[in-house]
Protein backbone atom coordinates (compact mmCIF):
# COMPACT_ATOMS: atom_id res chain seq x y z
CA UNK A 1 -53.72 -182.73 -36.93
CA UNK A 2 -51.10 -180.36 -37.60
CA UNK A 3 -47.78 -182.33 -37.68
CA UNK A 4 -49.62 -184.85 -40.22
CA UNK A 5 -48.07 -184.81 -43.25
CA UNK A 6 -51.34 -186.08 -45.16
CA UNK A 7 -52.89 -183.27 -43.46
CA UNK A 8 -50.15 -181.09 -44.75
CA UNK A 9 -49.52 -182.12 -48.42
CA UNK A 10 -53.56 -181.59 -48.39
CA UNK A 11 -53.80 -178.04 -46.73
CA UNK A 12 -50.60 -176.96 -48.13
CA UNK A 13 -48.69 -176.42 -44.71
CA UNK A 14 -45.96 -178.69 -45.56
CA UNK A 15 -42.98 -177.00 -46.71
CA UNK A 16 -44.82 -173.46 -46.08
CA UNK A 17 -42.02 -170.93 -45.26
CA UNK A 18 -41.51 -167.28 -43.71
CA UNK A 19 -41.87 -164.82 -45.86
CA UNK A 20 -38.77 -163.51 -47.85
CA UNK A 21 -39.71 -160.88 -49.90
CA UNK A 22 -36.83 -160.35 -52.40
CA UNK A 23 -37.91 -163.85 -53.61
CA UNK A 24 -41.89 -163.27 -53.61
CA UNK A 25 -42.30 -165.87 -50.83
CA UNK A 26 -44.85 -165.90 -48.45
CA UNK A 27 -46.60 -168.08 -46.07
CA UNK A 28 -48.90 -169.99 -47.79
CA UNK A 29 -52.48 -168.79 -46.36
CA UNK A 30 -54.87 -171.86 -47.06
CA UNK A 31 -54.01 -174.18 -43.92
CA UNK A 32 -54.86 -171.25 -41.43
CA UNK A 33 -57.90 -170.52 -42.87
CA UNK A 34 -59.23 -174.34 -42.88
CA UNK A 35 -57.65 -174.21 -39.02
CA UNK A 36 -60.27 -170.57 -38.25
CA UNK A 37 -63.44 -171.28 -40.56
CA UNK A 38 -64.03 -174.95 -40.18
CA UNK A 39 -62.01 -176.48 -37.38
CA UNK A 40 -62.13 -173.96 -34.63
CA UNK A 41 -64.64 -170.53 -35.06
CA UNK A 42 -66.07 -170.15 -38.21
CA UNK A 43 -66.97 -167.11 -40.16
CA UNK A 44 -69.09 -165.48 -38.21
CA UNK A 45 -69.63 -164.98 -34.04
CA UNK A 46 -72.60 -166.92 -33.11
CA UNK A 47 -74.45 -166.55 -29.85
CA UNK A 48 -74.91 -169.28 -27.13
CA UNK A 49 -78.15 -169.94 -28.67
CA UNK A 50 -76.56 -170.36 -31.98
CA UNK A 51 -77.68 -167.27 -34.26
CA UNK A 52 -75.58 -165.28 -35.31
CA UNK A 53 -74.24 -161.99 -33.69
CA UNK A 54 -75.54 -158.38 -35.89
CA UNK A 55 -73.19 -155.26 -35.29
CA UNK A 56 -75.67 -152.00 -35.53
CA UNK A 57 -76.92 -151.88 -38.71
CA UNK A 58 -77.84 -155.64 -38.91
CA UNK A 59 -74.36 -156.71 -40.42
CA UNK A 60 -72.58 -160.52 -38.75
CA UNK A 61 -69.89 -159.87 -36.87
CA UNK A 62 -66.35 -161.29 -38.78
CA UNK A 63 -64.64 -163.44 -36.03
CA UNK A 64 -61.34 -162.72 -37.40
CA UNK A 65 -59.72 -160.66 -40.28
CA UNK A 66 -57.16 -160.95 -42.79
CA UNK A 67 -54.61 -159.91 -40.81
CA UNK A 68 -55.20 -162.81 -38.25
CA UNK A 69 -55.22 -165.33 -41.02
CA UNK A 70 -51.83 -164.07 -42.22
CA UNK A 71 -50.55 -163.94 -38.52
CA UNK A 72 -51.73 -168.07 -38.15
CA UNK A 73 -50.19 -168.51 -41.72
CA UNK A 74 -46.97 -167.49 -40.05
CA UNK A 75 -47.54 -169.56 -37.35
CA UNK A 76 -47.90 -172.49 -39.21
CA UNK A 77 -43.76 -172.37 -41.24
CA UNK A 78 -41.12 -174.22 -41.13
CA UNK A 79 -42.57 -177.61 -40.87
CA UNK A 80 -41.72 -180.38 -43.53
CA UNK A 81 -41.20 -184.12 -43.89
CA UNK A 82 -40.30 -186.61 -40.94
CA UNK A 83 -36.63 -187.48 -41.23
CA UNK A 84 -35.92 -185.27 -43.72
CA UNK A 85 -31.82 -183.77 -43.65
CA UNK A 86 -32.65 -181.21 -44.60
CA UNK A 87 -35.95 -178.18 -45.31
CA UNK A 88 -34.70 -178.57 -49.11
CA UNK A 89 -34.47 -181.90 -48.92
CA UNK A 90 -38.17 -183.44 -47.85
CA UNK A 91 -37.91 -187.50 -46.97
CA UNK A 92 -41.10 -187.60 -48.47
CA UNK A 93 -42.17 -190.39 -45.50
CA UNK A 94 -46.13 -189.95 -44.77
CA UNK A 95 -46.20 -192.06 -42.32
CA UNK A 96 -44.32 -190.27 -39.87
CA UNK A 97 -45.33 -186.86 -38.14
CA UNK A 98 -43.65 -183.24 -39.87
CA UNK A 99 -41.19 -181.72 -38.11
CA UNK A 100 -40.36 -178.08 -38.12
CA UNK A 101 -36.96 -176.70 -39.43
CA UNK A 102 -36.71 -173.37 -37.37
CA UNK A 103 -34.57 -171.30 -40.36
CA UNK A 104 -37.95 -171.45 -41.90
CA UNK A 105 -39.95 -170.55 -39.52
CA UNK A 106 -42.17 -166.77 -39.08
CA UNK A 107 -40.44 -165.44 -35.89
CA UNK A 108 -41.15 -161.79 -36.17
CA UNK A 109 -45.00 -160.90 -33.55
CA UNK A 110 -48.06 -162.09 -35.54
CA UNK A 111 -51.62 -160.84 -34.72
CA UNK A 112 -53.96 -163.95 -33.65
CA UNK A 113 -57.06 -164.33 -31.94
CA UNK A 114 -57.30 -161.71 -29.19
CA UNK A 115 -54.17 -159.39 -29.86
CA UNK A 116 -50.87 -159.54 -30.75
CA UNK A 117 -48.63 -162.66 -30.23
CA UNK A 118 -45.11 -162.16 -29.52
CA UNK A 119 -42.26 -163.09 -31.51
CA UNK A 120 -41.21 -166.69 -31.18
CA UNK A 121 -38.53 -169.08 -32.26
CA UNK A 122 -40.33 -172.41 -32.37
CA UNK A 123 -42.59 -173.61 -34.62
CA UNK A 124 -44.34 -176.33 -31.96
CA UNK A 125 -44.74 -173.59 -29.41
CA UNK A 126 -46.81 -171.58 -31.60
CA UNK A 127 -48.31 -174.14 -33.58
CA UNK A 128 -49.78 -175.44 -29.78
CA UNK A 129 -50.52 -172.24 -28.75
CA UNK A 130 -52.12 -170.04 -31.50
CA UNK A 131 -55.64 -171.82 -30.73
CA UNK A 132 -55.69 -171.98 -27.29
């Protein structure tokens, strides 16, 4: 699903870029939280029976934070059109899969599910492995 550019016009993903601060940009937040609350965990930690988990005073448990959907926003930069020459210049082609342009991708360590991920330069190795 990810390196569909349907998928990414839709969830705004494509052309979502590391942050750079001195011109307000950062990574656009809405793909990562589709990705957490509907295609992988959801809201709220469920048990195997399917109700939901209480901390002590009877409040669900959060299965992730803010923090972890800005860490899977970052995850989830760099990527753009198919054939494109360039990030700034998209192909606009929908038919083939996005492919990542790594000067636009987060690099710096991003917190995801269970800790801290390390720093990394590619945007399809931690696009693959932030849910796994």
């Amino acid at each position: 699903m990810t390196p569909s550019p349907v998928m990414g016009v839709y969830l705004s993903m494509l052309a979502n870029q590391q942050a750079d601060p001195e011109l307000n940009i950062r990574p656009d937040e809405n793909y990562a939280r589709e990705l957490l609350q509907l295609f992988t965990i959801a809201v709220v930690e469920l048990r195997t029976d399917g109700s939901v988990r209480l901390d002590a005073v009877g409040v669900p448990l959060p299965t992730f934070d803010q923090s972890v959907i800005e860490g899977f926003a970052q995850v989830n930069t760099g990527w753009t059109f198919g054939g494109s020459p360039s990030f700034a210049e998209p192909s606009l082609d929908d038919l083939r899969p996005m492919e990542p342009f790594a000067a636009f991708h987060a690099t710096q360590p991003r917190r995801l599910l269970g800790g801290l991920s390390p720093a990394t330069a590619t945007a399809p190795t931690t696009a693959g492995g932030a849910i796994r």
